[in-house]
Protein backbone atom coordinates (compact mmCIF):
# COMPACT_ATOMS: atom_id res chain seq x y z
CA UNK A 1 101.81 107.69 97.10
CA UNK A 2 102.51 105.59 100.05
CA UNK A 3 103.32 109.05 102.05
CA UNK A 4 100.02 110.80 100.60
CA UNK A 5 98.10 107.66 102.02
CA UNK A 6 99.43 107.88 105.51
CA UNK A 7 98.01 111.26 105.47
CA UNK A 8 95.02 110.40 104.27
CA UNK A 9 94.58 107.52 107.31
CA UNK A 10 95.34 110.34 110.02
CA UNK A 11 92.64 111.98 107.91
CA UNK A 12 89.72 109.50 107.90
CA UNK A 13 90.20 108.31 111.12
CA UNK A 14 90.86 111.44 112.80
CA UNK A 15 88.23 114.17 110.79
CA UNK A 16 85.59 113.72 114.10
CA UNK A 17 87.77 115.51 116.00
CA UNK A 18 88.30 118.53 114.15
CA UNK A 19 84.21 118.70 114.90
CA UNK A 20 84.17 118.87 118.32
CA UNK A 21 81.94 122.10 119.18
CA UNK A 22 84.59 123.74 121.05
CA UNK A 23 86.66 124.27 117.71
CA UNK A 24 83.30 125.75 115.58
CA UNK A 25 84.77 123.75 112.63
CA UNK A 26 81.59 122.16 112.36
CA UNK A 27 80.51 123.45 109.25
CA UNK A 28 83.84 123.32 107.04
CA UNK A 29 84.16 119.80 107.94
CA UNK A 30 81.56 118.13 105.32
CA UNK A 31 83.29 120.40 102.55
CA UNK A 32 86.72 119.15 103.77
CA UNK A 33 85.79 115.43 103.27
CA UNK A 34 84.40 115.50 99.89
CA UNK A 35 87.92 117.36 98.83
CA UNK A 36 89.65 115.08 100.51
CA UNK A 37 88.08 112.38 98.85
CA UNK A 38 88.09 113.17 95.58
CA UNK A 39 92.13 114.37 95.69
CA UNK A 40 92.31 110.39 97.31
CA UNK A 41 90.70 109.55 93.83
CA UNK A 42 92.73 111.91 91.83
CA UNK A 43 96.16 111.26 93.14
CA UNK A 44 95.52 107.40 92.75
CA UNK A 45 94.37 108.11 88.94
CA UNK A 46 97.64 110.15 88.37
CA UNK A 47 99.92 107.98 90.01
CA UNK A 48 98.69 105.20 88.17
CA UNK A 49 98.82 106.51 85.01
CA UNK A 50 102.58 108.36 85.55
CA UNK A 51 104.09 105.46 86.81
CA UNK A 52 103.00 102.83 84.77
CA UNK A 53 105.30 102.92 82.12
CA UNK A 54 107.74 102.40 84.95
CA UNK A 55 106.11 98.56 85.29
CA UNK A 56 109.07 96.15 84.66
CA UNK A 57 107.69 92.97 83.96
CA UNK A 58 104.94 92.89 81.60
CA UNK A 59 102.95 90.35 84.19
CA UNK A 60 102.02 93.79 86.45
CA UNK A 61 101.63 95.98 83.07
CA UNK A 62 98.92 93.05 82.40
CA UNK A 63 97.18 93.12 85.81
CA UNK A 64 96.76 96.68 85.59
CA UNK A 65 95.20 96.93 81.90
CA UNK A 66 92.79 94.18 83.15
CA UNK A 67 92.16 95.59 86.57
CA UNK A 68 91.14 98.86 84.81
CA UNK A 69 88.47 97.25 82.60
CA UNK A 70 85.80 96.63 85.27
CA UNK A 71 86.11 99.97 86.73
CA UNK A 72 85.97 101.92 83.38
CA UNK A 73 82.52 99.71 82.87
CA UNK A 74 81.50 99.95 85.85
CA UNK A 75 81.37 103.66 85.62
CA UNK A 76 79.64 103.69 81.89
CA UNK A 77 77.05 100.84 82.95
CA UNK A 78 76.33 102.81 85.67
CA UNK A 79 75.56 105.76 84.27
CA UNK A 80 74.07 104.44 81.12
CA UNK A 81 71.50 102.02 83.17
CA UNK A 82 71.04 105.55 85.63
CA UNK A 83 69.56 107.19 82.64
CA UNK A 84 67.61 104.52 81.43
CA UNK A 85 65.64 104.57 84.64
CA UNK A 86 65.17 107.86 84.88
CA UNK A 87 67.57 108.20 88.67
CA UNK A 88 69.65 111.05 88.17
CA UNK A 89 73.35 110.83 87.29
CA UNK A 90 74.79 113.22 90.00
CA UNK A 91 74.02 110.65 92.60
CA UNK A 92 75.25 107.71 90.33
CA UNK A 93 78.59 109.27 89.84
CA UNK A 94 78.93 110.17 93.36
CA UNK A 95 77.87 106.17 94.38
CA UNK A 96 80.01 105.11 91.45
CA UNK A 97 83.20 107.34 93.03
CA UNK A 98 83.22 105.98 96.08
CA UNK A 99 82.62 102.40 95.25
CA UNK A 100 86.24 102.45 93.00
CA UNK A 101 87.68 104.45 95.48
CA UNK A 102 89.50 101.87 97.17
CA UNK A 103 89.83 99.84 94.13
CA UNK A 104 92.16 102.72 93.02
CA UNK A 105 93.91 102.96 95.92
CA UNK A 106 94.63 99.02 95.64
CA UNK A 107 95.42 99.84 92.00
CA UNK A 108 98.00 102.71 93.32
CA UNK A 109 99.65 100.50 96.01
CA UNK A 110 100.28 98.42 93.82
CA UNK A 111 101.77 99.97 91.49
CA UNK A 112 103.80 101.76 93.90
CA UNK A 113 105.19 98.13 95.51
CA UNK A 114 106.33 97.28 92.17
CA UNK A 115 108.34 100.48 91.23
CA UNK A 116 109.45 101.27 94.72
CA UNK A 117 112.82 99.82 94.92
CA UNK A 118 114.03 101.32 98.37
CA UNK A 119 111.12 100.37 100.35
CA UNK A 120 112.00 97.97 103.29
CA UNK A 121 109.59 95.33 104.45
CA UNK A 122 110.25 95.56 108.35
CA UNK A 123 110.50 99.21 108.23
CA UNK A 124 107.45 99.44 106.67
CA UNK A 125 105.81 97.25 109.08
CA UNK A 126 107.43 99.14 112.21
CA UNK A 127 106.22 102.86 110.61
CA UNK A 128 102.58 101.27 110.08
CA UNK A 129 101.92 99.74 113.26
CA UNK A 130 103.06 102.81 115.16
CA UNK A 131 100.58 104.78 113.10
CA UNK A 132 97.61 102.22 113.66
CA UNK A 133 98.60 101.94 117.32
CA UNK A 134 98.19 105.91 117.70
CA UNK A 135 94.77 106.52 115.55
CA UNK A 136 93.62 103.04 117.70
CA UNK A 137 94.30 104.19 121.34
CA UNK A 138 93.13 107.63 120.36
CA UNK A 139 89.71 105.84 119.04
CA UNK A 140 89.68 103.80 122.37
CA UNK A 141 90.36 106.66 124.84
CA UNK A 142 87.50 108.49 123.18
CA UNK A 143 85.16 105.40 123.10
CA UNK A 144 85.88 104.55 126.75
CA UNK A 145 84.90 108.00 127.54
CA UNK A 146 81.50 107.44 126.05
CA UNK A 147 81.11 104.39 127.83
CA UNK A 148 82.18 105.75 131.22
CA UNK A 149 80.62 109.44 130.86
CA UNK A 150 77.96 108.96 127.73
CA UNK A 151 77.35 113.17 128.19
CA UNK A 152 80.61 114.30 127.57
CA UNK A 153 81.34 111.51 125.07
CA UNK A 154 78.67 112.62 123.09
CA UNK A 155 80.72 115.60 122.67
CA UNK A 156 83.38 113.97 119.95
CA UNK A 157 80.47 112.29 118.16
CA UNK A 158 80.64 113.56 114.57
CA UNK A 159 77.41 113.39 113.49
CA UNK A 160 76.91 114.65 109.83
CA UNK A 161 73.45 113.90 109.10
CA UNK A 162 70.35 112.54 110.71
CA UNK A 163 71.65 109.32 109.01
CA UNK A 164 74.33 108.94 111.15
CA UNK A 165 74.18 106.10 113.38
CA UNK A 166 76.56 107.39 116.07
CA UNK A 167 74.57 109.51 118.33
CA UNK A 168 71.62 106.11 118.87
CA UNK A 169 74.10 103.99 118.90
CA UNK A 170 75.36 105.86 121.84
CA UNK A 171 72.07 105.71 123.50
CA UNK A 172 71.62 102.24 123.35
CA UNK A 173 75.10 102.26 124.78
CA UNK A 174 77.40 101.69 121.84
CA UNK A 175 80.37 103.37 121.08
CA UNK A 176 81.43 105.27 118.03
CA UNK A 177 84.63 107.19 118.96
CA UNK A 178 84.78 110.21 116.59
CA UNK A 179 83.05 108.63 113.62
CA UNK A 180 79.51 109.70 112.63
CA UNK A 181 78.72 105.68 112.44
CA UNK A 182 79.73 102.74 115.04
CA UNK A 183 80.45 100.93 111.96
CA UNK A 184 83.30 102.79 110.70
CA UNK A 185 85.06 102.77 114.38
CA UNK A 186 84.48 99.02 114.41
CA UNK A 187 85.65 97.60 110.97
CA UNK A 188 88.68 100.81 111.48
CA UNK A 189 89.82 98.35 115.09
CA UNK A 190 89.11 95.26 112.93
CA UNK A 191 91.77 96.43 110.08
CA UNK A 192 93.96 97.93 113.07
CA UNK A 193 94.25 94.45 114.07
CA UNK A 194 95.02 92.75 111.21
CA UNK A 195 98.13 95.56 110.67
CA UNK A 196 99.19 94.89 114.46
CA UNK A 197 98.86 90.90 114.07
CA UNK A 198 100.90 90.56 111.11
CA UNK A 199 104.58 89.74 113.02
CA UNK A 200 101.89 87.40 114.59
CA UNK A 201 101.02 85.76 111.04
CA UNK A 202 104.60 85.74 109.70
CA UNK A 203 106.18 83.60 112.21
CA UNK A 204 103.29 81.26 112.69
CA UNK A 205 102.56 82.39 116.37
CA UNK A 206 99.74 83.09 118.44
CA UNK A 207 98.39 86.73 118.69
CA UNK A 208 98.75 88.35 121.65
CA UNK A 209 95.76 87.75 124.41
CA UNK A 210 95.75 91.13 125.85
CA UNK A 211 95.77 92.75 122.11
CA UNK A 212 92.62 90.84 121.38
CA UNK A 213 90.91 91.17 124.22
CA UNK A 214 91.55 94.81 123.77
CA UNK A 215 90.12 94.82 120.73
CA UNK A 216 87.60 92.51 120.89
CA UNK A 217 86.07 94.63 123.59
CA UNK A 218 85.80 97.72 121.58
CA UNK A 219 84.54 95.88 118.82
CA UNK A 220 81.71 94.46 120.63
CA UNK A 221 81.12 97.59 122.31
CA UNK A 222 80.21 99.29 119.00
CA UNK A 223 77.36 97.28 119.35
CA UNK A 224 77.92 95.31 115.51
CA UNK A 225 77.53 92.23 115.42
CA UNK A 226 78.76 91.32 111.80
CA UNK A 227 82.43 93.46 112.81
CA UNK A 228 82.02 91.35 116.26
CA UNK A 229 82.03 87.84 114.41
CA UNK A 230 84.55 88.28 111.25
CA UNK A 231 86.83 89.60 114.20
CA UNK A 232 86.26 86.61 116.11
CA UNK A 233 86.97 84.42 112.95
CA UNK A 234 89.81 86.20 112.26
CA UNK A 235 91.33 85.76 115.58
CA UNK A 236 90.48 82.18 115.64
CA UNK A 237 92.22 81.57 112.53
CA UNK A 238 95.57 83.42 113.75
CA UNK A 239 95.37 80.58 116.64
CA UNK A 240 94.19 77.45 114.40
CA UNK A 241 96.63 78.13 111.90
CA UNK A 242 99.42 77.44 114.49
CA UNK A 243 98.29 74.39 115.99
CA UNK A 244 98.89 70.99 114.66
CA UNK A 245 96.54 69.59 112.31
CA UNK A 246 95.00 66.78 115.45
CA UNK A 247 95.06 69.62 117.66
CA UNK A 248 93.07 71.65 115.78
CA UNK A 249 90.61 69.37 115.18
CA UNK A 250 90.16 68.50 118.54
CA UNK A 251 89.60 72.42 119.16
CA UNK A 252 87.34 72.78 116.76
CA UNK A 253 85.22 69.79 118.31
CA UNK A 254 85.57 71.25 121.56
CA UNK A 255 84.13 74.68 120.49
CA UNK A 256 81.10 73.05 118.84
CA UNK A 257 80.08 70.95 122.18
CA UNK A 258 80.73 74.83 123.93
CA UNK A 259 78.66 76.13 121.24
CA UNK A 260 75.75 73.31 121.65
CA UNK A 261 76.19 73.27 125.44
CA UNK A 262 75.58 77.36 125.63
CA UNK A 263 72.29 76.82 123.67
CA UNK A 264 71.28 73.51 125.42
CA UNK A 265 72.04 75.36 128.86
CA UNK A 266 70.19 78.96 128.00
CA UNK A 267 67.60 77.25 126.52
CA UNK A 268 64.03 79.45 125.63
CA UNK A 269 66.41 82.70 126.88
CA UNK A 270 68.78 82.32 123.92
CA UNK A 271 66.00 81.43 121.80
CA UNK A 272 64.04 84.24 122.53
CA UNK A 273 66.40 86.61 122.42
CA UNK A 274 67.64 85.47 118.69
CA UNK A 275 64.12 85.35 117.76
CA UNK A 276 63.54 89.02 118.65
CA UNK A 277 66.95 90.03 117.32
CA UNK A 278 65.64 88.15 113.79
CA UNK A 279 61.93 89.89 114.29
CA UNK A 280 63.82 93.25 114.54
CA UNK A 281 66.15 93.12 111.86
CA UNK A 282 63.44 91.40 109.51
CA UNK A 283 61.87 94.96 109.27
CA UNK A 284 64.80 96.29 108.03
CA UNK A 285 68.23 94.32 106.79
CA UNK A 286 66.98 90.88 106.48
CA UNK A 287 63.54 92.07 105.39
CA UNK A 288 65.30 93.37 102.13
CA UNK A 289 67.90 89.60 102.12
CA UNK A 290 64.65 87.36 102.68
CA UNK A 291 61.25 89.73 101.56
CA UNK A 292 62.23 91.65 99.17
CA UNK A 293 64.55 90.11 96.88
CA UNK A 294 62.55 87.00 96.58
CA UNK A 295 59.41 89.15 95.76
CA UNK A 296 61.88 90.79 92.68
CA UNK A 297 62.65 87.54 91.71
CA UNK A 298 59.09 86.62 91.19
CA UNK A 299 57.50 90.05 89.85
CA UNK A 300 60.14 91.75 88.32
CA UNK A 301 63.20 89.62 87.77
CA UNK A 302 64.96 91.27 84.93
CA UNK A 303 66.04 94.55 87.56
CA UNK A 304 67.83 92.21 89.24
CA UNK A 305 69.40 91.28 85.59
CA UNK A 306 70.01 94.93 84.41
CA UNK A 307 70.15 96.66 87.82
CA UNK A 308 68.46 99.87 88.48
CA UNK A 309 71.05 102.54 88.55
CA UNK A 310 73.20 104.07 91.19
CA UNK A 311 70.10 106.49 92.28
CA UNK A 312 68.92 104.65 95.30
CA UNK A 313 65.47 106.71 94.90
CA UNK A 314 64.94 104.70 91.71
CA UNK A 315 65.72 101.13 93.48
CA UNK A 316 63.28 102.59 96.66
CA UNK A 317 60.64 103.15 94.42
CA UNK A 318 60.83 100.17 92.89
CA UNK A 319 60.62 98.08 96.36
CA UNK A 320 57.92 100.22 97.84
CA UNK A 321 55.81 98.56 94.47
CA UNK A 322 56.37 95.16 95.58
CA UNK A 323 53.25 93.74 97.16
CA UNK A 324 55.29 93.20 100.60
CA UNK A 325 57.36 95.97 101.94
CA UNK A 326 59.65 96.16 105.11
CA UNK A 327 59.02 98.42 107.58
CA UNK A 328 62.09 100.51 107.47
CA UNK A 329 61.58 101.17 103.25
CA UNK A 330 58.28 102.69 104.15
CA UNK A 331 59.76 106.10 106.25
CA UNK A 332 61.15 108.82 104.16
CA UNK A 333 64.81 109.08 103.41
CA UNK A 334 65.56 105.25 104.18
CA UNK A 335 67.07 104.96 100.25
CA UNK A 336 70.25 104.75 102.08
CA UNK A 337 69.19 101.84 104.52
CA UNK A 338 69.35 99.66 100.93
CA UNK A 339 73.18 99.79 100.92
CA UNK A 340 73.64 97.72 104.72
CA UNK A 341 72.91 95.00 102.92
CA UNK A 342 75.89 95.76 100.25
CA UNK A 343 75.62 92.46 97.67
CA UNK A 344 71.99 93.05 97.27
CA UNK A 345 72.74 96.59 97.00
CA UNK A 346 75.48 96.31 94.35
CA UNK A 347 72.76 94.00 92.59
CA UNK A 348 70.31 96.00 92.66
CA UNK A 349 71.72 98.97 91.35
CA UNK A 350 74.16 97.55 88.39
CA UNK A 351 72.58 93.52 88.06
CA UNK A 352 73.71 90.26 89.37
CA UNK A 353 76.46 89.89 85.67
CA UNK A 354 77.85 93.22 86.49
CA UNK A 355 78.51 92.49 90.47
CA UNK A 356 79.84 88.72 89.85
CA UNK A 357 82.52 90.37 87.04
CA UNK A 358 83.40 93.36 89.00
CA UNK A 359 83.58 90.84 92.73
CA UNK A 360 85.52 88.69 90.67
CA UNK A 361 87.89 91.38 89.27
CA UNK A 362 88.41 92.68 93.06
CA UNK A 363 89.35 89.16 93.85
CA UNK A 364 92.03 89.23 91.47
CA UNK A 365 93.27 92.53 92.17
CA UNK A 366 93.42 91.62 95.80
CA UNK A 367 95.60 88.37 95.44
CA UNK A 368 97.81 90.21 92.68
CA UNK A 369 98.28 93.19 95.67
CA UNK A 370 99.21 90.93 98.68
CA UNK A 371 100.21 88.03 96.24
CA UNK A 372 99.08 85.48 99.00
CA UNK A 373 101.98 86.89 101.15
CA UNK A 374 105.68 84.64 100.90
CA UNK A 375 105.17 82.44 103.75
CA UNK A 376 104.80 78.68 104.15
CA UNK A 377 100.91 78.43 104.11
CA UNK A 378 99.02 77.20 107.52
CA UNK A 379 95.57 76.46 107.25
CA UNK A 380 94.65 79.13 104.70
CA UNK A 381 96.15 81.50 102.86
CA UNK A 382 95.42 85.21 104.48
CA UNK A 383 94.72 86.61 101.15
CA UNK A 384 91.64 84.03 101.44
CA UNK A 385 90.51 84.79 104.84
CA UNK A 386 90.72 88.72 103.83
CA UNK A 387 88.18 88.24 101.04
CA UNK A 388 85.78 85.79 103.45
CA UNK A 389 86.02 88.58 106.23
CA UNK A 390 85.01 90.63 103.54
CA UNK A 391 82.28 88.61 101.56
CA UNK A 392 80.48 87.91 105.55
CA UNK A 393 80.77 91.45 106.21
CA UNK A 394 79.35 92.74 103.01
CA UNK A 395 76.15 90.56 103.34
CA UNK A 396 75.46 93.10 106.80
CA UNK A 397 77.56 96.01 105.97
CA UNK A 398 78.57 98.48 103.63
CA UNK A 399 82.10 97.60 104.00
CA UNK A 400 83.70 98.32 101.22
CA UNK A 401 82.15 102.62 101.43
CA UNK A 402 83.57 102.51 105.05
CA UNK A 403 86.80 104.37 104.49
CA UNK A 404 88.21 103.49 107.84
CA UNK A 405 88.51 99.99 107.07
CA UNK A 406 88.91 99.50 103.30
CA UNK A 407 92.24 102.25 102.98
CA UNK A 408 93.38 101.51 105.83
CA UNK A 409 93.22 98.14 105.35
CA UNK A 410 95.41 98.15 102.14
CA UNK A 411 97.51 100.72 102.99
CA UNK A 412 98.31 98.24 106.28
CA UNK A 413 99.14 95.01 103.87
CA UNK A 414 101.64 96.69 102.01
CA UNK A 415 104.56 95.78 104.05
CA UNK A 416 103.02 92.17 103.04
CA UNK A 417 102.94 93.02 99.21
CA UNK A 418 106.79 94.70 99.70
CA UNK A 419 107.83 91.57 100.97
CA UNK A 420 106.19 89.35 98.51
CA UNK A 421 107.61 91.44 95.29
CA UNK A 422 111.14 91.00 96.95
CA UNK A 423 110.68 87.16 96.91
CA UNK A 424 109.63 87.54 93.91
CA UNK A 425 112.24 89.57 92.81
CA UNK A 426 115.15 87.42 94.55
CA UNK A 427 113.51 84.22 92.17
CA UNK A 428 113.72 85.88 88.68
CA UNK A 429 117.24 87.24 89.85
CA UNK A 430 116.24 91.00 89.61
């Protein structure tokens, strides 16, 4: 499993490339990642179920019986509530696939941590970070291209759809490397960074400063925002957490005088600026946070109960009928612009019960994966600060659907999950 997976991160990081026009691979390529997709979903089904029986202690048989329940109803609410609304069920299945995609994959890894007796921590580590480090600088040698020479960047843009973000993004002067969205090469750095800072967060030590400024800078250039920030949190807490409790403080404070001094100092620039960025994204993303879920809360609260399906066209139609619409839900084929902002999306497709069980199941799953790691605990434990990084992004991004980030994100921890099972291992004396 853990062999198929590195495969499939050279895959999903790596596809763009293969549709450069110089190749004419073009129009394989689409065909190539639904198959490789669904054999992601398939092996992770068969591994799970083959190896299970090889679960020793009947604490992991337990985790994985209840880890399977929200995913099995999931799939049947989904469909069932699909139906009921009249959305059709070939696009519910599809949304309901790749949402438990990388549950599976969790499910799989860790499985495979728990019946993998020869697998070594550090080596792990070593093997991971070399592979991160290559898909990374091959990401950043591309982006840097499009930021030097925008033309013949434009070239490795993989651009599926009219939906794709990439090739705007690229003239507003964002980056995208080879994805077909700046989103995927941004939250793909952000998870590369986590993998390359984890000697960082074993021994309690600050990150290195020219490894985030790296990445910081390619983050930003992507041009998002939310990837910008939970990478700035995330670096932030990889310094607080080694700094004495006083010391911290006293950083802290010092940031928040920076922070009040920068808006004191800008002034009606910063304001306006934030005011237009707000107006803008009003019409679109926060139109649908602060518009349109308060208008289903007053006119038709019980979809937000039951959810609407996982045929976007159904929840579309049912926020063009609310007496105020945003902007972007009034052009055609915008059903997809409903899933940026991912908790309402979830919501509205499968009800606010449904998404607080199944975000509360993930939760679990997660900690039972990584375990909290099997260090002394500074400041908070990085299982924790995964799941915030996760909850901030969601509320901007479809994070979870972005497969650069949420495989190779897990696939990344396992050295931390191989690590804690030995601990745990060493205490029961197996």
């Amino acid at each position: 499993m853990y062999g198929f997976l590195r495969v499939y991160l050279y895959w999903s990081v790596l596809w763009g490339l293969f549709m450069h026009p110089a190749l004419g691979l073009k129009p394989v390529i689409p065909g190539l990642l639904i198959g490789m997709d669904s054999l992601l979903l398939l092996v992770s089904c068969a591994y799970i179920w083959n190896r299970r029986p090889q679960l020793a202690m009947a604490q992991d048989r337990q985790v994985l019986g209840r880890s399977l329940q929200p995913l099995l109803a999931l799939a049947a609410y989904g469909l069932t509530i699909t139906a009921l609304h009249g959305g059709s069920l070939v696009d519910a299945a599809k949304y309901v696939g790749v949402l438990v995609r990388p549950l599976f994959v969790m499910l799989a890894l860790f499985v495979w941590t728990r019946v993998e007796r020869r697998s070594q921590p550090a080596h792990l580590l070593a093997t991971l970070r070399l592979d991160f480090a290559l898909l990374a600088t091959v990401q950043m040698l591309i982006a840097g291209l499009q930021l030097i020479d925008p033309v013949t960047g434009a070239e490795f843009i993989a651009a599926l759809n009219d939906n794709s973000s990439a090739v705007w993004a690229l003239e507003d002067g964002d980056v995208s490397g080879t994805f077909a969205n700046s989103i995927d090469l941004s939250y793909f750095l952000l998870a590369t960074y986590v993998v390359q800072t984890l000697p960082a967060w074993q021994r309690v030590r600050m990150p290195s400063l020219l490894l985030t400024g790296l990445f910081g800078f390619f983050i930003d250039a992507t041009g998002s925002d939310a990837a910008t920030v939970c990478f700035g949190l995330y670096a932030l807490y990889l310094c607080l957490r080694t700094l004495s409790p006083p010391t911290r403080r006293a950083v802290l404070g010092g940031l928040a005088v920076l922070v009040v001094g920068s808006v004191f100092s800008m002034g009606d620039q910063l304001i306006d600026r934030v005011v237009a960025k707000v107006d803008n994204m009003m019409l679109s993303r926060l139109g649908l946070l602060f518009v349109s879920v308060p208008e289903m809360v007053s006119y038709q609260p019980a979809k937000l109960i039951t959810g609407m399906g996982g045929d976007f066209e159904v929840v579309l139609a049912a926020l063009r009928s609310l007496p105020e619409v945003p902007l972007v839900f009034t052009y055609d084929e915008s059903a997809i612009v409903i899933n940026d902002v991912f908790w309402v999306a979830l919501t509205l497709a499968f009800g606010l019960p449904m998404l607080t069980w199944l975000l509360w199941r993930m939760a679990q799953i997660f900690r039972a994966y990584v375990q909290g790691g099997a260090w002394p605990v500074h400041l908070f434990r990085l299982d924790n600060m995964l799941l915030l990084i996760i909850f901030l992004a969601g509320l901007i991004n479809q994070i979870i659907l972005v497969r650069s980030f949420s495989v190779a994100l897990l696939l990344g921890l396992v050295p931390i999950a191989c690590h804690a099972r030995n601990a745990e291992a060493r205490l029961r004396g197996g």
